[in-house]
N, C-alpha and C. Protein backbone atom coordinates (compact mmCIF):
# COMPACT_ATOMS: atom_id res chain seq x y z
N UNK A 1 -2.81 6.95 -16.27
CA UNK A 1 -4.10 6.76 -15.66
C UNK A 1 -4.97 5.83 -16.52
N UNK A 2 -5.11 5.80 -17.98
CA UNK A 2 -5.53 4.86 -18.73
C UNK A 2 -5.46 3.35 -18.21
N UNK A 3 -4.02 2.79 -17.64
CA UNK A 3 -4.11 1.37 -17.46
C UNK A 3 -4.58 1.44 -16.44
N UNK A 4 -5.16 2.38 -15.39
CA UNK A 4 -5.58 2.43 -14.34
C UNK A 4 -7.16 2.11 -14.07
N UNK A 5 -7.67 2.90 -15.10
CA UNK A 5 -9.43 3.01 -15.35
C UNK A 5 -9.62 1.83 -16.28
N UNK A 6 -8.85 1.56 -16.99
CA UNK A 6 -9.56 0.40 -18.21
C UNK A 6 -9.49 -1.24 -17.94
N UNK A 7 -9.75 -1.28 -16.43
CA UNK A 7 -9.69 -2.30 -15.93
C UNK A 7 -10.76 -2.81 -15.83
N UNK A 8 -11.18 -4.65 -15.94
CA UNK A 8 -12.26 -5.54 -16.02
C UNK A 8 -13.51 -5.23 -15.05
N UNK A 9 -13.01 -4.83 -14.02
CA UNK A 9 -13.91 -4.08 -12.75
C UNK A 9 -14.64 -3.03 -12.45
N UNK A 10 -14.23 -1.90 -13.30
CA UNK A 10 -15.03 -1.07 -13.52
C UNK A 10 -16.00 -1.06 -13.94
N UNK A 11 -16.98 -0.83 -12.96
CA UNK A 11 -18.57 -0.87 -13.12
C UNK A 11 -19.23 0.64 -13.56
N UNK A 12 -19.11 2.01 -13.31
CA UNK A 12 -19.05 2.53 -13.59
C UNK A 12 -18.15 3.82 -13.81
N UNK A 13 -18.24 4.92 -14.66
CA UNK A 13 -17.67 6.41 -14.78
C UNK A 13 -18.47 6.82 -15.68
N UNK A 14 -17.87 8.34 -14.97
CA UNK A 14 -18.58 9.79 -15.54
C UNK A 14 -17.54 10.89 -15.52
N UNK A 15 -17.67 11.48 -16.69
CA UNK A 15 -16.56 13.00 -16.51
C UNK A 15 -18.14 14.21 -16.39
N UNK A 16 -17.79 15.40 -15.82
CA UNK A 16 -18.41 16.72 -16.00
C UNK A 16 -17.33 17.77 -16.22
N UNK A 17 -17.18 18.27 -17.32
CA UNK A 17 -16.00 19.28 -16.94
C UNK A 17 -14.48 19.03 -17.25
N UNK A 18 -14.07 19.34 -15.94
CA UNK A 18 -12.49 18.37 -15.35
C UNK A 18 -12.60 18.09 -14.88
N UNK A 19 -13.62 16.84 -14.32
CA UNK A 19 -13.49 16.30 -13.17
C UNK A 19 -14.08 15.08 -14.03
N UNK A 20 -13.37 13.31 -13.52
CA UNK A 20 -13.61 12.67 -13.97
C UNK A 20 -13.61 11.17 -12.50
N UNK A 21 -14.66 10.79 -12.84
CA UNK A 21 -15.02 9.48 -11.37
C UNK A 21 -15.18 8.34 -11.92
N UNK A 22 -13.84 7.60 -11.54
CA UNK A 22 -14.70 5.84 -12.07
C UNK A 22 -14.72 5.35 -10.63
N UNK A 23 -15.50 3.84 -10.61
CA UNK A 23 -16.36 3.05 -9.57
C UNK A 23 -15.57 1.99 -10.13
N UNK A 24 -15.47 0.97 -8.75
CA UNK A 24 -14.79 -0.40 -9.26
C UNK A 24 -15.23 -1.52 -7.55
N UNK A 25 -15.81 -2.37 -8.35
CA UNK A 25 -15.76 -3.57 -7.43
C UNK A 25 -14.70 -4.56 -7.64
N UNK A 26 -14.97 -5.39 -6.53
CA UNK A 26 -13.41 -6.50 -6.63
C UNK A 26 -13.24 -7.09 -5.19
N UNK A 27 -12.16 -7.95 -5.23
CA UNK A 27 -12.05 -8.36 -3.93
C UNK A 27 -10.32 -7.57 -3.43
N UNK A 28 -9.95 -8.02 -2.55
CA UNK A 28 -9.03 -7.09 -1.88
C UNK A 28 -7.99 -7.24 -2.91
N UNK A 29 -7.58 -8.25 -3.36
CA UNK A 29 -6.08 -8.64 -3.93
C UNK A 29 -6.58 -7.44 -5.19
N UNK A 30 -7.94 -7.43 -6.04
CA UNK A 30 -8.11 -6.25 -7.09
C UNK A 30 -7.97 -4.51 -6.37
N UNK A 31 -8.33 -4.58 -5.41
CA UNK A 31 -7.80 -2.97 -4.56
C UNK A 31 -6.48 -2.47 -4.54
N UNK A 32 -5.98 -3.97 -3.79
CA UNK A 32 -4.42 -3.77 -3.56
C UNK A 32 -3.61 -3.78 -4.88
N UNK A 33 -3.75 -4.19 -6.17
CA UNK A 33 -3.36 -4.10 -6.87
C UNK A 33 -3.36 -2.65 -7.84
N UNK A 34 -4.97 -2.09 -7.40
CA UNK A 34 -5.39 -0.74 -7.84
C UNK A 34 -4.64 0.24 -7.01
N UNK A 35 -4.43 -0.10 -5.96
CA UNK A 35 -3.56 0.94 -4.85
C UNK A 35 -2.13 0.81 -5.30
N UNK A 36 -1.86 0.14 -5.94
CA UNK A 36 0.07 0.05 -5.92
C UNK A 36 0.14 0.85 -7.36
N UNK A 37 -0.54 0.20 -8.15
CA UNK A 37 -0.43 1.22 -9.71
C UNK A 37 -0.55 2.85 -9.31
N UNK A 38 -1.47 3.08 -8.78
CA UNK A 38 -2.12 4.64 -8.60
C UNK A 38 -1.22 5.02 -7.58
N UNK A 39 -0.39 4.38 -6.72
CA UNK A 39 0.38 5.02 -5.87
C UNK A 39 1.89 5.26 -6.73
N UNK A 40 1.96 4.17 -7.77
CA UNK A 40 3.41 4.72 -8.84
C UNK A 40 2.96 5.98 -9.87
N UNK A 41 1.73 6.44 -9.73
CA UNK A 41 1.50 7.51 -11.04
C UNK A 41 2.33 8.87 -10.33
N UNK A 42 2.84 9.34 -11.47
CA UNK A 42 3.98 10.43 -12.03
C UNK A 42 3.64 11.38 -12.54
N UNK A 43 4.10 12.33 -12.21
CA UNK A 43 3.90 13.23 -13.35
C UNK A 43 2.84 14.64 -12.57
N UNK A 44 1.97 14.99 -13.37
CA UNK A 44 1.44 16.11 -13.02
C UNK A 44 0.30 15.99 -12.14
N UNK A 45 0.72 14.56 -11.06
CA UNK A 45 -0.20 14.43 -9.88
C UNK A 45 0.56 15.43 -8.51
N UNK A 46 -0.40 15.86 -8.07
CA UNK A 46 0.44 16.43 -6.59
C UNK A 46 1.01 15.53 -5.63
N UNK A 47 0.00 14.37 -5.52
CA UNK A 47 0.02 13.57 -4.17
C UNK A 47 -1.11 12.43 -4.26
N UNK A 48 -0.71 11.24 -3.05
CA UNK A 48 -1.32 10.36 -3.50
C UNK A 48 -2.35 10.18 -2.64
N UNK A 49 -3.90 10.27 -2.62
CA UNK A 49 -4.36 9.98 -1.16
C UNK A 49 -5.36 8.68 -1.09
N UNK A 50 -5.83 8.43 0.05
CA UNK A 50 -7.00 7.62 0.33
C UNK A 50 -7.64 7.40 1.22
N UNK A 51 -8.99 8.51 1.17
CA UNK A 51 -9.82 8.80 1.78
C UNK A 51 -10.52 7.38 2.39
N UNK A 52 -10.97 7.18 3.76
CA UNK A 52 -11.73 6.20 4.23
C UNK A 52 -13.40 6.85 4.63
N UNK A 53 -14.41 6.00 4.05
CA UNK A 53 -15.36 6.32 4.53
C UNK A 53 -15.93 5.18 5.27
N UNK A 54 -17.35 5.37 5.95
CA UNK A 54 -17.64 4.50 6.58
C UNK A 54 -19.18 3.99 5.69
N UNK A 55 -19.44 2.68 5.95
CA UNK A 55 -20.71 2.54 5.07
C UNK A 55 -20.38 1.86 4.07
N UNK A 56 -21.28 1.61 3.11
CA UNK A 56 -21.07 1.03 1.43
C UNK A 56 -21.38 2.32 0.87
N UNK A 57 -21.06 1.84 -0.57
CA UNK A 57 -21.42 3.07 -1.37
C UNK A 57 -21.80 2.30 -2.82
N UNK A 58 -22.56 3.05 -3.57
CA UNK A 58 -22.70 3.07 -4.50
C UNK A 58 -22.39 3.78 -5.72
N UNK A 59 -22.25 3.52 -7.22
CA UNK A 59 -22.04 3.60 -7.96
C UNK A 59 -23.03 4.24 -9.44
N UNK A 60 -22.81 5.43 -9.35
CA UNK A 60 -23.77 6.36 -9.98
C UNK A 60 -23.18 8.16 -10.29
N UNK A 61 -24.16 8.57 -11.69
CA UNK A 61 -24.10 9.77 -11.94
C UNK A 61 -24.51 10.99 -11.21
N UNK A 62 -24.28 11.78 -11.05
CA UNK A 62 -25.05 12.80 -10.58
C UNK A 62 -26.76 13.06 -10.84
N UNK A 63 -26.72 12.31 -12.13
CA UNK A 63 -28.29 12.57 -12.96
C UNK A 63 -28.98 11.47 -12.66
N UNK A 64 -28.05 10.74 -12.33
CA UNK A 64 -28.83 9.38 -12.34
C UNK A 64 -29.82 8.82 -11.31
N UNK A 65 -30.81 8.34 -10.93
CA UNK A 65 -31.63 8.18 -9.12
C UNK A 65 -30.97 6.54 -8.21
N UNK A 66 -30.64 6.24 -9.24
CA UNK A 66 -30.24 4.47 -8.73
C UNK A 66 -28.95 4.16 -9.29
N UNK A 67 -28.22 3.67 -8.32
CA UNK A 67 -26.90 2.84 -8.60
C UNK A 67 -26.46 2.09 -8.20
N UNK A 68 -25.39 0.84 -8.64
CA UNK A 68 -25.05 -0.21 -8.11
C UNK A 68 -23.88 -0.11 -7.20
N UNK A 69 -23.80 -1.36 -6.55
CA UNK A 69 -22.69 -1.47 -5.78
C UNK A 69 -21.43 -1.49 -5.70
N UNK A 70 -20.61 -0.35 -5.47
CA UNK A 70 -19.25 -0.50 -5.75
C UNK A 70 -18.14 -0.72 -4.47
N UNK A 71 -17.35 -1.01 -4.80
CA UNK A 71 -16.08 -0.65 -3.59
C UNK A 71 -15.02 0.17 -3.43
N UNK A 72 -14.75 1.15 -4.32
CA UNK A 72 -13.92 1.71 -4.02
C UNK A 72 -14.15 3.09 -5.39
N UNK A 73 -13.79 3.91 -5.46
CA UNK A 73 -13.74 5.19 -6.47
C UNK A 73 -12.60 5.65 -6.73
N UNK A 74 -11.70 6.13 -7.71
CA UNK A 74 -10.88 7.09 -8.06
C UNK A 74 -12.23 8.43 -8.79
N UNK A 75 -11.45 9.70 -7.86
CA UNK A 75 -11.66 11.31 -8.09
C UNK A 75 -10.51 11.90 -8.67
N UNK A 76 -10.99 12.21 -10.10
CA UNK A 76 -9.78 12.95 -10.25
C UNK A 76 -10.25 14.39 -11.26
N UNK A 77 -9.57 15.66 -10.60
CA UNK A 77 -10.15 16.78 -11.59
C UNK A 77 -8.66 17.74 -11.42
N UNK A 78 -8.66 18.64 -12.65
CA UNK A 78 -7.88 19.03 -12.77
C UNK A 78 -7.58 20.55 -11.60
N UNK A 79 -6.74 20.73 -11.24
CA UNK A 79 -6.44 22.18 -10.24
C UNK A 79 -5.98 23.08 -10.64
N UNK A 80 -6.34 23.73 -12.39
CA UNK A 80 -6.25 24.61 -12.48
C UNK A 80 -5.89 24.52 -14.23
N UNK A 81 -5.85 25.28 -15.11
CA UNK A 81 -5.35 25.58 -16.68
C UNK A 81 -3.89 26.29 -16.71
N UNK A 82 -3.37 25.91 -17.70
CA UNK A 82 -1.90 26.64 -18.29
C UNK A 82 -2.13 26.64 -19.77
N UNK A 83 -2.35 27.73 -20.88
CA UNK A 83 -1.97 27.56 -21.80
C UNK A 83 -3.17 26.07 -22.50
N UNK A 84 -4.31 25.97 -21.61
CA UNK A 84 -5.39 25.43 -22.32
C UNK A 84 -5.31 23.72 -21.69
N UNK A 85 -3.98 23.47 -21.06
CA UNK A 85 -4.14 22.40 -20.31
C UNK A 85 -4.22 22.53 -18.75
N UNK A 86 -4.97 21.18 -18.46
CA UNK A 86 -5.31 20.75 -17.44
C UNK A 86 -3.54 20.74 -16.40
N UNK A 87 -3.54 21.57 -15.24
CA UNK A 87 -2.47 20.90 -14.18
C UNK A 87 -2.38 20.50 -12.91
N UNK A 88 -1.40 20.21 -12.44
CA UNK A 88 -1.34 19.64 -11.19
C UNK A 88 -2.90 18.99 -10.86
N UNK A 89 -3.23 17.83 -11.86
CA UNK A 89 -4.10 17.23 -11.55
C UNK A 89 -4.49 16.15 -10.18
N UNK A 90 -5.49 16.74 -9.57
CA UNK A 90 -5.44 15.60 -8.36
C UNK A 90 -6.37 14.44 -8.41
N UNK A 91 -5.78 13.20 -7.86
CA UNK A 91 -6.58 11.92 -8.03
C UNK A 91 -6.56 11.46 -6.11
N UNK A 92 -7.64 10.73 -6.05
CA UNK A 92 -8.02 10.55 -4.75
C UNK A 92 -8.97 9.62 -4.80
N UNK A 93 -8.44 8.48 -4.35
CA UNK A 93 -9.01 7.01 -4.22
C UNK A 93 -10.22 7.14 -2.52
N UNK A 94 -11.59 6.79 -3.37
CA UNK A 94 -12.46 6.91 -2.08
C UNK A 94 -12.43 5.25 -1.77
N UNK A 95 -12.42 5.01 -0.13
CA UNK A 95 -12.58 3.39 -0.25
C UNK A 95 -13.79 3.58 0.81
N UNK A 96 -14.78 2.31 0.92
CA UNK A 96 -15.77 2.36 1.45
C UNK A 96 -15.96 1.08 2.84
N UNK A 97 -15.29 1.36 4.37
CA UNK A 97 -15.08 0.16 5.10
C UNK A 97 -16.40 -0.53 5.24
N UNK A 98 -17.18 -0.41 5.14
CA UNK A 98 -18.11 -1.21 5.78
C UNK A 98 -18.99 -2.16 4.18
N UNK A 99 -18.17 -2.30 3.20
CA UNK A 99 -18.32 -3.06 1.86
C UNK A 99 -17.65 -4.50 1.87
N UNK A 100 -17.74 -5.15 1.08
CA UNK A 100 -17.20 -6.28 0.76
C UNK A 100 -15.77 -6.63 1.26
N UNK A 101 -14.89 -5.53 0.79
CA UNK A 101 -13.85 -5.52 1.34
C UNK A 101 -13.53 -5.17 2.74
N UNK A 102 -12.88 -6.03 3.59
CA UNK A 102 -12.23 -5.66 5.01
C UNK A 102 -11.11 -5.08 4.80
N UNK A 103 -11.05 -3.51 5.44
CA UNK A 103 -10.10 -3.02 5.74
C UNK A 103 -8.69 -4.12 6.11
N UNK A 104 -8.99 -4.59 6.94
CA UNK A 104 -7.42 -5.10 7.43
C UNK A 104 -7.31 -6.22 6.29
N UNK A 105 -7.97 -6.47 4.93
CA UNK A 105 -7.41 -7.06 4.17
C UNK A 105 -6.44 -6.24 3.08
N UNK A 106 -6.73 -5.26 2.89
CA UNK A 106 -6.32 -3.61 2.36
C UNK A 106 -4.84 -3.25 2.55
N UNK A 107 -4.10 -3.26 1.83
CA UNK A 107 -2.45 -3.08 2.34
C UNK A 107 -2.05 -1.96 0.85
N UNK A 108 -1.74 -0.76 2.21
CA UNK A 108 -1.45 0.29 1.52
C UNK A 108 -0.54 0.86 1.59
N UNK A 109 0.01 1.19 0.03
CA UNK A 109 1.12 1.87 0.09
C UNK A 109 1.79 2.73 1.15
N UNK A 110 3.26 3.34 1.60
CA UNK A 110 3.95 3.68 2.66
C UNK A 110 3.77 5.22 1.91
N UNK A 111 3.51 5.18 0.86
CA UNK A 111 3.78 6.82 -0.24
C UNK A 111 2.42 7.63 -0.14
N UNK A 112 0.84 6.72 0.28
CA UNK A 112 0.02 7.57 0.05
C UNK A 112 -0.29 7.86 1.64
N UNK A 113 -1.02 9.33 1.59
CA UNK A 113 -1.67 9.89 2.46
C UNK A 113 -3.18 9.15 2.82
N UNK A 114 -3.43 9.09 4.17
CA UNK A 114 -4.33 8.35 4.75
C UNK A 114 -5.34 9.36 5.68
N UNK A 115 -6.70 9.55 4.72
CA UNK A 115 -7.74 10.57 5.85
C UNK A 115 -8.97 9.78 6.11
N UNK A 116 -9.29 10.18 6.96
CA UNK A 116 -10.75 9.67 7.23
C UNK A 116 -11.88 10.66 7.06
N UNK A 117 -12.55 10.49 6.11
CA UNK A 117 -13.87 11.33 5.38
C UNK A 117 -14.33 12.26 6.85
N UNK A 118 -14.92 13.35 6.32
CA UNK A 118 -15.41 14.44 7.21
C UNK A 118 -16.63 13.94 7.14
């Protein structure tokens, strides 16, 4: 997940807890490239998803009153302790259609799960 978050684009993150949110702008070819890495992560992920919302979104703390513009989010918090570690951690890419990026420029993996925000 490191080469995942420590990318040039990230505009913002915040952890509380176990739960940790970075923000990232970009143009599609930087999404699609963020979607293929995060769709190969291994290990003590359950599953891969990516939530669609509608709208833009922005980029901010819980504490914070103002934030900038982002395009897309990784959510990730842990689902539960063993022995003092974090497991079956889940990550969940928020994307935002009505942002910079056009959906039908967006080409997503065949491996992740596809919802549309409640």
């Amino acid at each position: 997940m490191e080469n995942l978050v420590n990318i040039t684009n990230r505009v913002h993150g915040f952890f509380v807890n176990d739960v940790d949110v970075f923000f990232f702008s970009g143009a599609a070819t930087n999404f699609n490239q963020f979607l293929q890495q995060f769709s190969k992560i291994q290990g003590t992920v359950e599953r891969h998803r990516l939530v669609l919302h509608e709208g833009a979104s922005e980029a901010k703390s819980p504490w914070e009153k103002v934030g900038r513009p982002c395009d897309w989010e990784l959510y990730g918090r842990g689902n539960g302790w063993k022995a003092g570690l974090i497991t079956n951690y889940v990550l969940v890419v928020h994307f935002w259609t009505g942002g910079r990026i056009a959906l039908q420029d967006v080409v997503i993996p065949t491996s992740m799960e596809i919802e549309k925000a409640k």
